[in-house]
C-alpha atoms as a PDB file:
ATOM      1  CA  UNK A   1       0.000   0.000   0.000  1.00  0.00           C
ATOM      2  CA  UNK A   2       3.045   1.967   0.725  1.00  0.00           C
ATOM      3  CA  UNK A   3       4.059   1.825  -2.997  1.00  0.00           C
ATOM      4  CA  UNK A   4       0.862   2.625  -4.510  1.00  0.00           C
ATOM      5  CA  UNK A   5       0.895   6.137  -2.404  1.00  0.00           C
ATOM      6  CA  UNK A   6       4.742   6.823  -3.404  1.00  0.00           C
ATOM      7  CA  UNK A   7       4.004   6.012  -6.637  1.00  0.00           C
ATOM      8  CA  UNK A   8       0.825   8.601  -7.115  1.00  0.00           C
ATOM      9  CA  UNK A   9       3.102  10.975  -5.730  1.00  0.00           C
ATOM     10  CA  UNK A  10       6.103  10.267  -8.588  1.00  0.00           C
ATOM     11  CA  UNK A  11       3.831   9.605 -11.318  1.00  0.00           C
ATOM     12  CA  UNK A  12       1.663  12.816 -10.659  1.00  0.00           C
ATOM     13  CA  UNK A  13       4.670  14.823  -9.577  1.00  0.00           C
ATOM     14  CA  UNK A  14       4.125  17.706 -12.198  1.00  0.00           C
ATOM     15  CA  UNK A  15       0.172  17.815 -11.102  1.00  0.00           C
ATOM     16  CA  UNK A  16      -1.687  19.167  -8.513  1.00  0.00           C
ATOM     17  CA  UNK A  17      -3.210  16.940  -5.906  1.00  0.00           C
ATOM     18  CA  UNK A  18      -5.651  18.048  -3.232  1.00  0.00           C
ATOM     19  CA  UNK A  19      -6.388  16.329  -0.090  1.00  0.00           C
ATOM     20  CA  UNK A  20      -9.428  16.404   1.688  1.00  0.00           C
ATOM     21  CA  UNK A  21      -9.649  14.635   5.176  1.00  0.00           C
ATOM     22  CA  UNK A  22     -12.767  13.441   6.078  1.00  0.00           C
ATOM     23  CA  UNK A  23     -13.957  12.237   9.106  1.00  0.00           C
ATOM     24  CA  UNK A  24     -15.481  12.634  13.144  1.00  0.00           C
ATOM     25  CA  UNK A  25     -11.907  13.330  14.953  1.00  0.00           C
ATOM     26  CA  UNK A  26     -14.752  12.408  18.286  1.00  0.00           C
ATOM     27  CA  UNK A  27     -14.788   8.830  17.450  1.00  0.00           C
ATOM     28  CA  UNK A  28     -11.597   8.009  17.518  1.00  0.00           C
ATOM     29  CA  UNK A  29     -10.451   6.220  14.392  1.00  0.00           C
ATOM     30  CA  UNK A  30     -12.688   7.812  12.250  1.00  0.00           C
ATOM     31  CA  UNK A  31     -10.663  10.929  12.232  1.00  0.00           C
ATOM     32  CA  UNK A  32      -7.701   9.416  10.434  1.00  0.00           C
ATOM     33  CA  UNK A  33      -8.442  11.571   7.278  1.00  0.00           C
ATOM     34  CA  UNK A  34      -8.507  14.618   9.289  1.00  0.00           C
ATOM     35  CA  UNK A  35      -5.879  13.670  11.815  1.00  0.00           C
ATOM     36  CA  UNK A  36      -3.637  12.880   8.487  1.00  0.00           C
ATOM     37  CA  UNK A  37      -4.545  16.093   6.124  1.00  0.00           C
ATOM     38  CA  UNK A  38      -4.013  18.522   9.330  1.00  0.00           C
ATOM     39  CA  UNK A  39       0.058  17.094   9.064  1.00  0.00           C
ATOM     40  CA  UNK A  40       0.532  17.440   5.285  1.00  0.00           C
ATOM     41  CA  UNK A  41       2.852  20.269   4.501  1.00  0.00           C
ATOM     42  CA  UNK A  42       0.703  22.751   2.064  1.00  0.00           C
ATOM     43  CA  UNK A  43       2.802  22.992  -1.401  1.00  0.00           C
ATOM     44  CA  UNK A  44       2.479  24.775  -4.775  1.00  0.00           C
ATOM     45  CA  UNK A  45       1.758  21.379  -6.288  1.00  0.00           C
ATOM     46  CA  UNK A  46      -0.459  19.901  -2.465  1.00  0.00           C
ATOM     47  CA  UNK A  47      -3.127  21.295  -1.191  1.00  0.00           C
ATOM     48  CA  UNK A  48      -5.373  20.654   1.551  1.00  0.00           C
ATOM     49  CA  UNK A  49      -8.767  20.679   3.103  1.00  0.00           C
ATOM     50  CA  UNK A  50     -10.335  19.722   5.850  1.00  0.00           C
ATOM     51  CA  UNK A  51     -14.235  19.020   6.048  1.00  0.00           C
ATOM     52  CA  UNK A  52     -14.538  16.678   8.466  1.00  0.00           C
ATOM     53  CA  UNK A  53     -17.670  15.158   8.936  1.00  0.00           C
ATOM     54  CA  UNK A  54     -20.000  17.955   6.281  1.00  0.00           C
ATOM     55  CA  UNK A  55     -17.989  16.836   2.935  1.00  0.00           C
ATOM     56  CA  UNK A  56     -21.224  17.205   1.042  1.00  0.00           C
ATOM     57  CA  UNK A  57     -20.876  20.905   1.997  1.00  0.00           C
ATOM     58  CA  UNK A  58     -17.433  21.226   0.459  1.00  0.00           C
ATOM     59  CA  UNK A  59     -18.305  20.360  -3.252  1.00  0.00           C
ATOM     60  CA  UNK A  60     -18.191  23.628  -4.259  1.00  0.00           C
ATOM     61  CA  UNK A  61     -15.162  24.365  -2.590  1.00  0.00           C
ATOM     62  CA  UNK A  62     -13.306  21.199  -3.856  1.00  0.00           C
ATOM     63  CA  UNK A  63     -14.124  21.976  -7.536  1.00  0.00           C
ATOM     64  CA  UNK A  64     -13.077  25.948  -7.552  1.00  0.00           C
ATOM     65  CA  UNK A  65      -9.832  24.690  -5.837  1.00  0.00           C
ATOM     66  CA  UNK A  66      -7.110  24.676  -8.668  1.00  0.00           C
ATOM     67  CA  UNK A  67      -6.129  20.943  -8.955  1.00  0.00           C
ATOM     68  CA  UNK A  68      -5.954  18.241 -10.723  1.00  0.00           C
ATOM     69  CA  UNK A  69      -6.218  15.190  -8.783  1.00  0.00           C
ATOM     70  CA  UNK A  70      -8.785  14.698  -5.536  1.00  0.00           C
ATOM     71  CA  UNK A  71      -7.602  12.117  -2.963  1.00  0.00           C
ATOM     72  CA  UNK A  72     -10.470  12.020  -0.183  1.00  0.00           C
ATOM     73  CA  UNK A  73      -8.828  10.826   3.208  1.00  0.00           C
ATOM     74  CA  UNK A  74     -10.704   8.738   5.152  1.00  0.00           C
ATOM     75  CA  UNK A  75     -11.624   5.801   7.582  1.00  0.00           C
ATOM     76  CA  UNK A  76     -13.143   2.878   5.938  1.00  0.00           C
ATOM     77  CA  UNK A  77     -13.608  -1.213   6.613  1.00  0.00           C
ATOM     78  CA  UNK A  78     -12.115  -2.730   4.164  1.00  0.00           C
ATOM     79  CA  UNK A  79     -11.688  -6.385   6.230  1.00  0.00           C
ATOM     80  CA  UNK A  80      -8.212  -5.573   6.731  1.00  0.00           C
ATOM     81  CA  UNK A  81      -6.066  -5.269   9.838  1.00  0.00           C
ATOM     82  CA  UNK A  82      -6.479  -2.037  11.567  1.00  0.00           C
ATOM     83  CA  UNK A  83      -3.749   0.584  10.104  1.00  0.00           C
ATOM     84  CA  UNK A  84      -3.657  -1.334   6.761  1.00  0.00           C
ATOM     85  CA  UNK A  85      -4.288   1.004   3.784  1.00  0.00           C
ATOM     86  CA  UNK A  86      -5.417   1.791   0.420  1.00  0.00           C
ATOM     87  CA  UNK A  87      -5.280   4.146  -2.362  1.00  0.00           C
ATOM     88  CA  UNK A  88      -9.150   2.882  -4.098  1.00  0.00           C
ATOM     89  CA  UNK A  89     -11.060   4.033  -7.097  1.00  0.00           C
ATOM     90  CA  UNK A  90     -14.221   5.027  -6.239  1.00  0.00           C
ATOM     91  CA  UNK A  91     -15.217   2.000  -8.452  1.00  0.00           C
ATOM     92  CA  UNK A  92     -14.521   0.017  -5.413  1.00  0.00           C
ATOM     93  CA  UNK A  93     -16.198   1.888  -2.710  1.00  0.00           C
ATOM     94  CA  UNK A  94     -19.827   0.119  -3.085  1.00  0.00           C
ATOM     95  CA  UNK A  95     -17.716  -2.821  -2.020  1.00  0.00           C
ATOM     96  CA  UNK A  96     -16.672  -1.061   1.221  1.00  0.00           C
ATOM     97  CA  UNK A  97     -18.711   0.504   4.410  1.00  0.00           C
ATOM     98  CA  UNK A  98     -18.411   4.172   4.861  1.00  0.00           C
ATOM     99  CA  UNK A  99     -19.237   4.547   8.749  1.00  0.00           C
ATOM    100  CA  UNK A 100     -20.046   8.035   9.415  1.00  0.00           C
ATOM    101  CA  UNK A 101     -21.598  10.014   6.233  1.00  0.00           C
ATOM    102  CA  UNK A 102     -24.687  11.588   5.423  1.00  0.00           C
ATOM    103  CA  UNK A 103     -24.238  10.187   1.745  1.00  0.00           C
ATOM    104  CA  UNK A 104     -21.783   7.783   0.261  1.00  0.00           C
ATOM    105  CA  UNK A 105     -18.643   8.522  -0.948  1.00  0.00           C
ATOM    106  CA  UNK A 106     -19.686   6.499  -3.726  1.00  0.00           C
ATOM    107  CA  UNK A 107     -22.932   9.102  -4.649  1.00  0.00           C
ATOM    108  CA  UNK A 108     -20.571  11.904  -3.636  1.00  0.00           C
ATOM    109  CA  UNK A 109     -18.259  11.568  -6.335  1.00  0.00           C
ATOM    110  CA  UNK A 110     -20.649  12.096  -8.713  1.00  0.00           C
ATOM    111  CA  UNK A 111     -20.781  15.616  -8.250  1.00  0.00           C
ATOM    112  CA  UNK A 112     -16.687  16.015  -8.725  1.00  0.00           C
ATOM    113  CA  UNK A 113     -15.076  17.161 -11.916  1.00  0.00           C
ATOM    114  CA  UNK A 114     -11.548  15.686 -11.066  1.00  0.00           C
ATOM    115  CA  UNK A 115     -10.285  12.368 -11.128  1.00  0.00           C
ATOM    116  CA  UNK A 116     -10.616  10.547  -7.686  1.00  0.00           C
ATOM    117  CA  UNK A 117      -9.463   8.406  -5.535  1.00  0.00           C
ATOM    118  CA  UNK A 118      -9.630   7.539  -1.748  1.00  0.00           C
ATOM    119  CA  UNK A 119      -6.641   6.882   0.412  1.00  0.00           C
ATOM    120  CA  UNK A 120      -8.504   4.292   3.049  1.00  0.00           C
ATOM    121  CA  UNK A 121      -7.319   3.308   6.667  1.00  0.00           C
ATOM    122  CA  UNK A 122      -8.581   0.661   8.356  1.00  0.00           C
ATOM    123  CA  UNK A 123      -9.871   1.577  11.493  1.00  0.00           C
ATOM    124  CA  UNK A 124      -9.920  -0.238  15.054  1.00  0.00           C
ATOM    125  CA  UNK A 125     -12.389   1.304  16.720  1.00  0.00           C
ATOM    126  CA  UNK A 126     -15.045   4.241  15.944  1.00  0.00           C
ATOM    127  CA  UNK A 127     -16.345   4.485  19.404  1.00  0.00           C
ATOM    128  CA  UNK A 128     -16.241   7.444  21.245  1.00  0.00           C
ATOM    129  CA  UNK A 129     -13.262   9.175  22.210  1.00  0.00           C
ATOM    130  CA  UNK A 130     -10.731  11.734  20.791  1.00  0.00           C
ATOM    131  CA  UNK A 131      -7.956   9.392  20.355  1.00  0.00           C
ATOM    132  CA  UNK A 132      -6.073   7.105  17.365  1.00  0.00           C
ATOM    133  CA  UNK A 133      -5.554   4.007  17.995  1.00  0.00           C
ATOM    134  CA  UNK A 134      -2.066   3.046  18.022  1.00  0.00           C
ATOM    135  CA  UNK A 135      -2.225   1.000  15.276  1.00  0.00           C
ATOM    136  CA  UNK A 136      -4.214   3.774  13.051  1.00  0.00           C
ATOM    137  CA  UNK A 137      -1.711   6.587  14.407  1.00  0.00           C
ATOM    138  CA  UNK A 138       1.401   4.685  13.300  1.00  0.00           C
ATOM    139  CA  UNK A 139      -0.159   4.516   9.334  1.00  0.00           C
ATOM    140  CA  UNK A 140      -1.470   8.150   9.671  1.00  0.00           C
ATOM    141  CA  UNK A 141       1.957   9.143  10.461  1.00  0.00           C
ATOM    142  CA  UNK A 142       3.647   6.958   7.993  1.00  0.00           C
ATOM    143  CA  UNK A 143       1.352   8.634   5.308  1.00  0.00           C
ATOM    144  CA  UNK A 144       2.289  11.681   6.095  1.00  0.00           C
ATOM    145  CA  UNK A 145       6.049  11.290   6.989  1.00  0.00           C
ATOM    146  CA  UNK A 146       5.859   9.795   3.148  1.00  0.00           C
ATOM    147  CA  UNK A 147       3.739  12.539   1.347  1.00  0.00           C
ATOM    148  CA  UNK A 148       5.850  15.169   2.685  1.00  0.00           C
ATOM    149  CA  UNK A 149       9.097  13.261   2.215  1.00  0.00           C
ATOM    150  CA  UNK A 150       8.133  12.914  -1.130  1.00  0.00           C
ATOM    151  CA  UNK A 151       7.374  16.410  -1.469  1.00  0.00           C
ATOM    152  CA  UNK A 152      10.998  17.444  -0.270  1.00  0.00           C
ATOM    153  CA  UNK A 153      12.664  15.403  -2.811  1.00  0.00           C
ATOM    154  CA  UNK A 154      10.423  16.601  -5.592  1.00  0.00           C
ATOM    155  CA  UNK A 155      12.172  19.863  -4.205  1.00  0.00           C
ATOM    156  CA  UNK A 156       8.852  21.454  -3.389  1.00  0.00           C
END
């Protein structure tokens, strides 16, 4: 999974990618995707948002935002171990559950005029509370130690 990120980030190296984290930070796992977009490092080629729970209230936003790639962030059970993850096609999100949204991700691409994809963690735990698991923490901060590694030696 490791590979598939570093190599969106060398193949799309000369495009502009925008992630948006999605998710409740107050059920623990679930805020991966917002937990992991509040880290990234902002460049001239990355850019970030940060809707949390109301993404449906952020399509406007996403598609005036100069880019040309959208990677939504987010928590999802993909019947993995917890801190395993993905970049998916949205193709493949009607074979996933999306815990905490007012409409699928699935429906929700629909109304975006970029290409897409979803960088998924596997969560422990969506109960209550404000904290990662450990095992979701350590992948959140190997995504973004690698993003903005990769970043630095594109000499961004």
């Amino acid at each position: 999974m490791r590979d598939k990120l570093s190599n969106l980030l060398h193949v799309h190296k000369d495009r502009t990618i925008l992630f948006v984290g999605i998710g409740n930070p107050l059920k623990q796992d679930d805020g991966a995707g917002v937990y992991i977009s509040s880290r990234i490092r902002e460049t001239d080629r990355i850019k970030i948002l940060i809707p949390e729970v109301s993404i449906e209230n952020y399509i406007g936003k996403i598609n005036s935002t100069d880019h040309d790639l959208l990677v939504l962030i987010d928590c999802v059970d993909m019947q993995r171990p917890p801190g395993s993850y993905d970049l998916i096609s949205v193709d493949r999100v009607s074979d996933l559950t999306f815990n905490t949204h007012n409409i699928s991700l699935k429906k929700l691409s629909e109304f975006f005029t970029k290409e897409l994809l979803i960088l998924a963690i596997q969560p422990y735990t969506i109960a209550f509370g404000e904290n990662l698991s450990y095992l979701v923490l350590e992948a959140c901060n190997e995504i973004v130690e690698l993003i903005n590694k990769k970043e630095e030696q594109n000499g961004r």
